[in-house]
N, C-alpha and C. Protein backbone atom coordinates (compact mmCIF):
# COMPACT_ATOMS: atom_id res chain seq x y z
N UNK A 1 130.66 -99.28 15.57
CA UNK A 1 131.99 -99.84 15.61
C UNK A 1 132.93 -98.76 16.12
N UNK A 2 134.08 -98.96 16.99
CA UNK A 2 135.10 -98.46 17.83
C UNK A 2 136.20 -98.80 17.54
N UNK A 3 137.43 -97.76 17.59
CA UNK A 3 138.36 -98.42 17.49
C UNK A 3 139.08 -99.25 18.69
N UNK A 4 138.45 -99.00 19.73
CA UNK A 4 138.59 -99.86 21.02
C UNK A 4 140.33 -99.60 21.43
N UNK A 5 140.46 -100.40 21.44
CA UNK A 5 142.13 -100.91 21.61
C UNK A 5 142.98 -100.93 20.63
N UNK A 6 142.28 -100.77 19.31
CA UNK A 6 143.21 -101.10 17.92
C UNK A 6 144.52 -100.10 17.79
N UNK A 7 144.84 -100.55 16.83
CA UNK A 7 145.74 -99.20 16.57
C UNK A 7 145.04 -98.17 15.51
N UNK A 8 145.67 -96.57 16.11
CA UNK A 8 144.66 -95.64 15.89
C UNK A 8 146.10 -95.77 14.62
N UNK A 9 145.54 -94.57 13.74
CA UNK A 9 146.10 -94.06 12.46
C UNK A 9 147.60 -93.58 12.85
N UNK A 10 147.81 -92.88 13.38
CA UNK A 10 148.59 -91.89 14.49
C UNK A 10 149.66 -93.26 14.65
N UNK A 11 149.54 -93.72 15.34
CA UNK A 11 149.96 -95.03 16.11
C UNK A 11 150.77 -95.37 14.83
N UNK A 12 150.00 -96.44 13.96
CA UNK A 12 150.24 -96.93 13.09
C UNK A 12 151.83 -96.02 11.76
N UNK A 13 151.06 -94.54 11.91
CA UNK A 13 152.65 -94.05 10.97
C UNK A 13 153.52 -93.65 11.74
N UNK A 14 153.87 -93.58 13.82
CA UNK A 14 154.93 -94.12 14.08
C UNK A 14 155.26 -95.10 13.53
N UNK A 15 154.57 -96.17 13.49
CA UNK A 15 155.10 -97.37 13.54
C UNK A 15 156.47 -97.20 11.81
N UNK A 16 155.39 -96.78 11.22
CA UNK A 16 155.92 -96.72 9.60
C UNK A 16 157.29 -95.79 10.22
N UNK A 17 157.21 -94.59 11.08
CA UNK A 17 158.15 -93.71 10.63
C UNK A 17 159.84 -94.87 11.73
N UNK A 18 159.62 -95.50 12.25
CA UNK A 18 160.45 -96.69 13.07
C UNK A 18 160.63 -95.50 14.10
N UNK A 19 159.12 -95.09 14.65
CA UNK A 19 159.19 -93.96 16.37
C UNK A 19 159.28 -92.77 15.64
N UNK A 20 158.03 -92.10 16.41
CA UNK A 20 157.77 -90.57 15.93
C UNK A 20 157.12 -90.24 17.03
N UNK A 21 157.56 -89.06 18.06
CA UNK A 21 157.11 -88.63 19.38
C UNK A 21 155.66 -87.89 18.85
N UNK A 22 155.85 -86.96 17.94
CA UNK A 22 154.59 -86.31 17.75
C UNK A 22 153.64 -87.23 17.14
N UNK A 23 153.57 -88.25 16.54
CA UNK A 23 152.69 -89.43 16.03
C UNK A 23 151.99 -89.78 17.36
N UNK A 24 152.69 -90.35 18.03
CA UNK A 24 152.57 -90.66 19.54
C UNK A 24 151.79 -90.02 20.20
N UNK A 25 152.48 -88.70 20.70
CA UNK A 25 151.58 -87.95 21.09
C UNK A 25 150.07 -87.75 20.93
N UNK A 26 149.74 -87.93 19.39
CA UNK A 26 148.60 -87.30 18.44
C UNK A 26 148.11 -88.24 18.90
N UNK A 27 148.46 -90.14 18.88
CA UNK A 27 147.64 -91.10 19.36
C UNK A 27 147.21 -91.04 21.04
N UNK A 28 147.75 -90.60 21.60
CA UNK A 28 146.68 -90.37 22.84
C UNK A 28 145.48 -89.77 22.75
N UNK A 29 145.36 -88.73 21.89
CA UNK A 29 144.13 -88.21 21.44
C UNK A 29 143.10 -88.38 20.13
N UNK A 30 143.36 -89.41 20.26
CA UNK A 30 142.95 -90.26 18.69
C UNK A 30 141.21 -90.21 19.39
N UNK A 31 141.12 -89.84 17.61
CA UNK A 31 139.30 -90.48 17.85
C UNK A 31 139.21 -91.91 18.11
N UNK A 32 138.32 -92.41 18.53
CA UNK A 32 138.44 -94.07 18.97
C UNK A 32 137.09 -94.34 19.01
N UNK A 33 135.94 -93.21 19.04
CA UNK A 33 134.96 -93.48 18.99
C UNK A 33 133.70 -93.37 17.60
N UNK A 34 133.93 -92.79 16.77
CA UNK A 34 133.18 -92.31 15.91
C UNK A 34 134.30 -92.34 14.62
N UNK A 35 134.12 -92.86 13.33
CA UNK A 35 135.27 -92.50 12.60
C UNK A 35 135.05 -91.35 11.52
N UNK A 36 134.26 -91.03 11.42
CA UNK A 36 132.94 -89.48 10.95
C UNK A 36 134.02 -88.81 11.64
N UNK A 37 134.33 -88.89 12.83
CA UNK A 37 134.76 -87.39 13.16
C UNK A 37 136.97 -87.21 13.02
N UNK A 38 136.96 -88.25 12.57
CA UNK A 38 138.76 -88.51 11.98
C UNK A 38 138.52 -87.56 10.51
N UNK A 39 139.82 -86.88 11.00
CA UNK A 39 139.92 -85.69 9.95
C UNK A 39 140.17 -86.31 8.78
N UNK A 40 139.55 -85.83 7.59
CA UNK A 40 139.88 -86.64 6.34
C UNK A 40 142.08 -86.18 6.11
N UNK A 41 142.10 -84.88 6.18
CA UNK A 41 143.42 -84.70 5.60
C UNK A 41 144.40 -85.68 6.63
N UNK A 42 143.59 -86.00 8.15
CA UNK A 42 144.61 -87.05 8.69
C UNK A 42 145.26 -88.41 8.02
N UNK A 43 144.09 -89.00 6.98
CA UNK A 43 144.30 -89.84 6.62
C UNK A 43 145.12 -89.90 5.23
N UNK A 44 144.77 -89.12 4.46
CA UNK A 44 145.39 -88.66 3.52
C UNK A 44 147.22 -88.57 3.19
N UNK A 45 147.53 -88.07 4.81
CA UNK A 45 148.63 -87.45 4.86
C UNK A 45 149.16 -88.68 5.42
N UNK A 46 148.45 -89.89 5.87
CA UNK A 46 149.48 -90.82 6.90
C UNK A 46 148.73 -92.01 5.79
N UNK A 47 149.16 -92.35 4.67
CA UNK A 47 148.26 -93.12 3.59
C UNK A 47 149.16 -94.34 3.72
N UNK A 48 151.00 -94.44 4.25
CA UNK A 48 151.53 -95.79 4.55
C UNK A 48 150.90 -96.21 5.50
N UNK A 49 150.15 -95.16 6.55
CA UNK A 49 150.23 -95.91 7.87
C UNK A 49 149.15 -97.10 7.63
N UNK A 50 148.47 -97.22 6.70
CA UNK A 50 147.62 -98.44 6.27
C UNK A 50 147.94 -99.74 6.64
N UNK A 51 149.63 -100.03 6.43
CA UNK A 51 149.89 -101.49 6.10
C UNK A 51 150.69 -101.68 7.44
N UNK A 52 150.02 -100.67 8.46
CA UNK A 52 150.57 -100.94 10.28
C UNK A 52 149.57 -100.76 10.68
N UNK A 53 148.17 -100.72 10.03
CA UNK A 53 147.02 -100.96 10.97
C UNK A 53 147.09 -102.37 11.97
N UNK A 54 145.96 -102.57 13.03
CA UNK A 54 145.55 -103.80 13.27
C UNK A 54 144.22 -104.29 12.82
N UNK A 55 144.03 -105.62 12.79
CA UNK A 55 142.29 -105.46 12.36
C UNK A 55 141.05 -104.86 12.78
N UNK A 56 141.61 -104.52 14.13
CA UNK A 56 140.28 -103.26 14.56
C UNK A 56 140.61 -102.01 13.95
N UNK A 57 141.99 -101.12 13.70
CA UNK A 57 142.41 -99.94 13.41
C UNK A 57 141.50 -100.45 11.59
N UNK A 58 142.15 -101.21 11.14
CA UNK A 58 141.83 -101.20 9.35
C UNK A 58 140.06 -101.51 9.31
N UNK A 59 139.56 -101.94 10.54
CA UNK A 59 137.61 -101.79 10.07
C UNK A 59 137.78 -100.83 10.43
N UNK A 60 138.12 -99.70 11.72
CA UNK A 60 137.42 -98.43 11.67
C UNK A 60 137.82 -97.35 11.03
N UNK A 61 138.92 -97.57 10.27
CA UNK A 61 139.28 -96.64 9.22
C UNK A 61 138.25 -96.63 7.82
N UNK A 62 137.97 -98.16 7.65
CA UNK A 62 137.65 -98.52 6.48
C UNK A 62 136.48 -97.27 5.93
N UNK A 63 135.49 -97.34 6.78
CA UNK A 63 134.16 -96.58 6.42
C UNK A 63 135.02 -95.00 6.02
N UNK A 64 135.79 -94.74 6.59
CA UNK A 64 135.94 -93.22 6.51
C UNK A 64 136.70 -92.83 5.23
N UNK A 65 137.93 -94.03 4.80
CA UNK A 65 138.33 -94.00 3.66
C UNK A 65 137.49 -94.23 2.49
N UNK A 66 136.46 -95.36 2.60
CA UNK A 66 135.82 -95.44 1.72
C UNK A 66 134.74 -93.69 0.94
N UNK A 67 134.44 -93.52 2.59
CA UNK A 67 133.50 -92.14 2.16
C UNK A 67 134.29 -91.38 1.12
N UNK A 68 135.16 -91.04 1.45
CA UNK A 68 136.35 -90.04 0.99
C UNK A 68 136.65 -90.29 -0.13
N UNK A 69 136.95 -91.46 -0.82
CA UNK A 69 137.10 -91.95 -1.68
C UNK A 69 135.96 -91.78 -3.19
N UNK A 70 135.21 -91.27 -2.59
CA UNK A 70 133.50 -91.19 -3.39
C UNK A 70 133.86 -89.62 -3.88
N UNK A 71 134.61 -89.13 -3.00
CA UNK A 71 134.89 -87.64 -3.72
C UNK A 71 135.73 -87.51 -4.77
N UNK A 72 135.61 -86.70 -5.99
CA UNK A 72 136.67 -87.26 -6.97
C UNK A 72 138.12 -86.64 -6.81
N UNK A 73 138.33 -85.73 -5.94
CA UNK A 73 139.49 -85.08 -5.75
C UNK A 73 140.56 -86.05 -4.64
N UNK A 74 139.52 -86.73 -4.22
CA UNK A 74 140.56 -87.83 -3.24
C UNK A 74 140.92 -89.19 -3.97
N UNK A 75 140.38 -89.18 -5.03
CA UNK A 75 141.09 -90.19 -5.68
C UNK A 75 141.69 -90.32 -6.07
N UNK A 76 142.75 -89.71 -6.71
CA UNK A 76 143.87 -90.15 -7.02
C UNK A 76 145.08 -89.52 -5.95
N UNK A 77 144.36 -89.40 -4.69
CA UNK A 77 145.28 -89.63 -3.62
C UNK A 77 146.09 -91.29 -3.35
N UNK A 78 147.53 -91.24 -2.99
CA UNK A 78 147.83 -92.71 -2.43
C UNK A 78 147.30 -92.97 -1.44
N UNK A 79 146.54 -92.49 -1.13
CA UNK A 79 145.65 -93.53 0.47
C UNK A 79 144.84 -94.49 -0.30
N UNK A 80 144.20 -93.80 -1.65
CA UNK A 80 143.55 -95.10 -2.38
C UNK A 80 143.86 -96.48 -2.71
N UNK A 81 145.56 -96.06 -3.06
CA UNK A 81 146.18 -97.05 -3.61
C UNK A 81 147.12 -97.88 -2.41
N UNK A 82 147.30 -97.37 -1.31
CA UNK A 82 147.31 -98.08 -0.33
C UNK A 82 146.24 -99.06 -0.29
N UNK A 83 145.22 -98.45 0.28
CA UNK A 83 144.00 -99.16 0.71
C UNK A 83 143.50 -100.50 -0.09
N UNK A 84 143.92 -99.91 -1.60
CA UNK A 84 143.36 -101.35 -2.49
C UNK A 84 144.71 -102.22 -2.28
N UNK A 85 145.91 -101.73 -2.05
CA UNK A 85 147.12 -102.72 -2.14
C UNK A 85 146.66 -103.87 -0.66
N UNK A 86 145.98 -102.92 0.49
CA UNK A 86 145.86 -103.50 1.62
C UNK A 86 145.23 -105.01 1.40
N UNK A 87 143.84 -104.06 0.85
CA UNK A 87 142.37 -105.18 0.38
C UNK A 87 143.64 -106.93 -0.50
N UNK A 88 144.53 -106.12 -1.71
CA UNK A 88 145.13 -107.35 -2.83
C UNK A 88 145.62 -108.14 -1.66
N UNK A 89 146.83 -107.58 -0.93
CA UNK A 89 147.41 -108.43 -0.19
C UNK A 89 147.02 -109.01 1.07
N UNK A 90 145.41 -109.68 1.09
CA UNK A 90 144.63 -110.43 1.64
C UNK A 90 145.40 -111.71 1.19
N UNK A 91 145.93 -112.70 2.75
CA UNK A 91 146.49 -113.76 2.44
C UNK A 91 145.15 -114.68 1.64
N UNK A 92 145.68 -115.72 0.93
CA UNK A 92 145.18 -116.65 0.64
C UNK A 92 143.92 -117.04 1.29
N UNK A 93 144.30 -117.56 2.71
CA UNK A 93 143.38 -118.25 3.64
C UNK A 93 142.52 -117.22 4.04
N UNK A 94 142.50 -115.51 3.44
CA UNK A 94 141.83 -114.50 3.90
C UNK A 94 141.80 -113.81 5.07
N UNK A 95 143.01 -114.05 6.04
CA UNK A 95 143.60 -113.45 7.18
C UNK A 95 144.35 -112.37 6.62
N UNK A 96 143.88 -111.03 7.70
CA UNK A 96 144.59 -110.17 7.52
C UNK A 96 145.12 -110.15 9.11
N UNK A 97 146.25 -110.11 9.06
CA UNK A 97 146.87 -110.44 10.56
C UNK A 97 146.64 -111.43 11.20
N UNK A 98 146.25 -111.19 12.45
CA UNK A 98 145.70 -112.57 13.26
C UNK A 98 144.00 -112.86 12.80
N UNK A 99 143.82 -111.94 11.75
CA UNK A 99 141.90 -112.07 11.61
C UNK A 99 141.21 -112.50 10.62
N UNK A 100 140.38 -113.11 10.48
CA UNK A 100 140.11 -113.47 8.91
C UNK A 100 139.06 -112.30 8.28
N UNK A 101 139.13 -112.46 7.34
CA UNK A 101 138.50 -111.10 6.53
C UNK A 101 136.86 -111.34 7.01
N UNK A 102 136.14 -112.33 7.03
CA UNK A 102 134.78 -111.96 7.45
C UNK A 102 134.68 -111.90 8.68
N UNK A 103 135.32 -111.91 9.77
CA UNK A 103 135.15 -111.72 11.09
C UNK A 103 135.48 -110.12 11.34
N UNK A 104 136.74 -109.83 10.63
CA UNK A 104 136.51 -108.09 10.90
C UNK A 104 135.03 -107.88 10.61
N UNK A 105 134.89 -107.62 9.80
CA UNK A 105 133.95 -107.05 8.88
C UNK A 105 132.56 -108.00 8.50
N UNK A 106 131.38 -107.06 9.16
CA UNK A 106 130.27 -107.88 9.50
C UNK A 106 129.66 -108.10 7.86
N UNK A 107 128.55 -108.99 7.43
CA UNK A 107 128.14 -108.88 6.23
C UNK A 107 127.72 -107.24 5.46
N UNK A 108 126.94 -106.33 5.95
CA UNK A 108 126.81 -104.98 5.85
C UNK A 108 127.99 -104.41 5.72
N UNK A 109 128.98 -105.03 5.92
CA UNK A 109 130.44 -103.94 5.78
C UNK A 109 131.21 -104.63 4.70
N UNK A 110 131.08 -105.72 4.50
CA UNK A 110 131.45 -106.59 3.38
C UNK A 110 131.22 -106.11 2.50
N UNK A 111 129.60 -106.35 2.36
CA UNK A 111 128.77 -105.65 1.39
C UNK A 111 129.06 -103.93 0.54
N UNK A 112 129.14 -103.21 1.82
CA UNK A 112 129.91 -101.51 1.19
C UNK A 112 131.07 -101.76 0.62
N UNK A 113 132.10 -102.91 1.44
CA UNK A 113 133.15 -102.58 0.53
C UNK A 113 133.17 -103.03 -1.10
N UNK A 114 132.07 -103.70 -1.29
CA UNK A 114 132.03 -104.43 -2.32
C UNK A 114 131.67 -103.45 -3.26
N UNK A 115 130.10 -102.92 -2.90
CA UNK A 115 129.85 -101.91 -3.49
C UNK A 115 130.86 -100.61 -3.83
N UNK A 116 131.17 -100.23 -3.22
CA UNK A 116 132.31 -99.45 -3.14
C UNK A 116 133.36 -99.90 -4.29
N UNK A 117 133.62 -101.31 -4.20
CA UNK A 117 134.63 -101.63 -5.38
C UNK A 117 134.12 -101.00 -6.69
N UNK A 118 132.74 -101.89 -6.67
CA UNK A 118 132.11 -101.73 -7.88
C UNK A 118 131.50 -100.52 -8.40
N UNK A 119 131.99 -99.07 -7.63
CA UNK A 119 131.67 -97.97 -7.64
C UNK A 119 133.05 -97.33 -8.12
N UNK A 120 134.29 -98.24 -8.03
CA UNK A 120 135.33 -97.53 -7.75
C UNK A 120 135.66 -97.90 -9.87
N UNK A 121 135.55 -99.22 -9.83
CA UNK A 121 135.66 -99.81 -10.98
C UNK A 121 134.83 -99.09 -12.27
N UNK A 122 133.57 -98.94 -11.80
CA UNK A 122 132.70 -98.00 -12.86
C UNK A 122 133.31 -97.07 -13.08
N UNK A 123 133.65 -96.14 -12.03
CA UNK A 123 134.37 -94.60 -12.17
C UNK A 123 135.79 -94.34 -12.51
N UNK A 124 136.34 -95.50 -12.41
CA UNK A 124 137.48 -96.17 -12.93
C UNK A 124 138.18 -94.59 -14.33
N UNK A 125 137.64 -94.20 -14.85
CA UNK A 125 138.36 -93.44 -15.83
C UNK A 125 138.55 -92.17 -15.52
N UNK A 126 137.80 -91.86 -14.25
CA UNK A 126 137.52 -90.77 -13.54
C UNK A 126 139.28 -90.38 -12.28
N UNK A 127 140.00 -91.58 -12.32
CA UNK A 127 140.79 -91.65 -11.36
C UNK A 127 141.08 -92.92 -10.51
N UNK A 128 140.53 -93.54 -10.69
CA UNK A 128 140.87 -95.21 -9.96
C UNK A 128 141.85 -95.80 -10.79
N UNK A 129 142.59 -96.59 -9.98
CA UNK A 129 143.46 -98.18 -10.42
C UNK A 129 142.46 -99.39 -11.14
N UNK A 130 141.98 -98.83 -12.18
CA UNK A 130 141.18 -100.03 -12.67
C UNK A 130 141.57 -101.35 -12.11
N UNK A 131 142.94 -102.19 -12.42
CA UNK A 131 143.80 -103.61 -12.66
C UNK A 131 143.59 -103.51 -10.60
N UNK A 132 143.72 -102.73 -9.98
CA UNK A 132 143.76 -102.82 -8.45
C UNK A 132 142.31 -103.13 -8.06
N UNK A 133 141.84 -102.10 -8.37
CA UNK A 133 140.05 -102.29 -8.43
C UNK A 133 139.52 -104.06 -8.27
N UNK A 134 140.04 -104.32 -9.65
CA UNK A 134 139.08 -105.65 -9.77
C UNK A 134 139.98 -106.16 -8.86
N UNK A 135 141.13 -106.32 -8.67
CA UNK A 135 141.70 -107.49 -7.81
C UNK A 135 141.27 -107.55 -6.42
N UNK A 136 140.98 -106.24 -6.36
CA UNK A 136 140.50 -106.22 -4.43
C UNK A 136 139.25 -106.73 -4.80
N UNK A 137 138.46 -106.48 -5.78
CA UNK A 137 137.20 -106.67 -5.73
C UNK A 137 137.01 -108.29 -6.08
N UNK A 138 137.80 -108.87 -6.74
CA UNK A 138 137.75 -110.27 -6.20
C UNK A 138 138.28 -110.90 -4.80
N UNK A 139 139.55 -110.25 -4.09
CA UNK A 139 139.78 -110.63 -2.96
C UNK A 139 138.84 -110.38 -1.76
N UNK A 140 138.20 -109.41 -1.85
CA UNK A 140 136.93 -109.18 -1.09
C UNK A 140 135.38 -110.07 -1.11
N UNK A 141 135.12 -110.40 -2.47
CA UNK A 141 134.00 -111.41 -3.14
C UNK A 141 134.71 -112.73 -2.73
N UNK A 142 135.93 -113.33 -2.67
CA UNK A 142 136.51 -114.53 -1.98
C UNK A 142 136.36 -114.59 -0.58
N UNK A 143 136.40 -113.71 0.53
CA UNK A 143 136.78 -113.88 1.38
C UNK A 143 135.72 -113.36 2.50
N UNK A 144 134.36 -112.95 1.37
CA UNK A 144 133.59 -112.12 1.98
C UNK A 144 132.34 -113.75 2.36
């Protein structure tokens, strides 16, 4: 998976900052191919730019946040709590933007994020949003 055309991270916290030349800039040189190689502290540090992804930018972020997330020092970063606010505020009909939640995201990616919930929820005392946890983790099990 690529971020193709989506919007890169970069991109996305112009968008948050309403125009940022050096954001800009940084997105011409955005990884687009591999999301392994997106710096973890990039994401960390741009944790609004979440809710200005597009649905290609929010699958190829997904894997890299999730990894990160497995570490216990990044958890109680707000990129977490972005990310699960992203997952809650899955409309109804399960569109996130113009996309519906199982068309981003193939069954195998469904599946991690699920796991992942249910990894996040166990460890839950360790640093997770328990009450966020389950809710993504039902909006994800709905829509998956």
């Amino acid at each position: 998976m690529t971020l193709g055309d989506g919007t890169s991270i970069y991109r996305a916290e112009s968008i948050d900052d309403y125009g940022n030349p050096l954001e800009d800039e940084l997105d011409q040189t955005a990884e687009r191919i591999d999301w392994r190689r997106v710096p973890n502290a990039d994401l960390l540090k741009r944790n609004w730019a979440l809710h200005h992804l597009d649905a290609k930018g929010f699958r190829f972020y997904t894997p890299a946040i999730l990894t990160m997330m497995i570490d216990p020092q990044n958890r109680s970063s707000m990129l977490m709590d972005t990310f699960l606010f992203r997952l809650i505020r899955v409309n109804s009909d399960c569109m996130i933007g113009d996309e519906c939640f199982h068309r981003i995201f193939n069954a195998s990616q469904r599946a991690a994020i699920i796991r992942f919930l249910k990894f996040a929820q166990h460890n839950e005392p360790r640093g997770f949003n328990d009450v966020d946890v389950r809710r993504a983790l039902e909006v994800v099990k709905r829509c998956s």
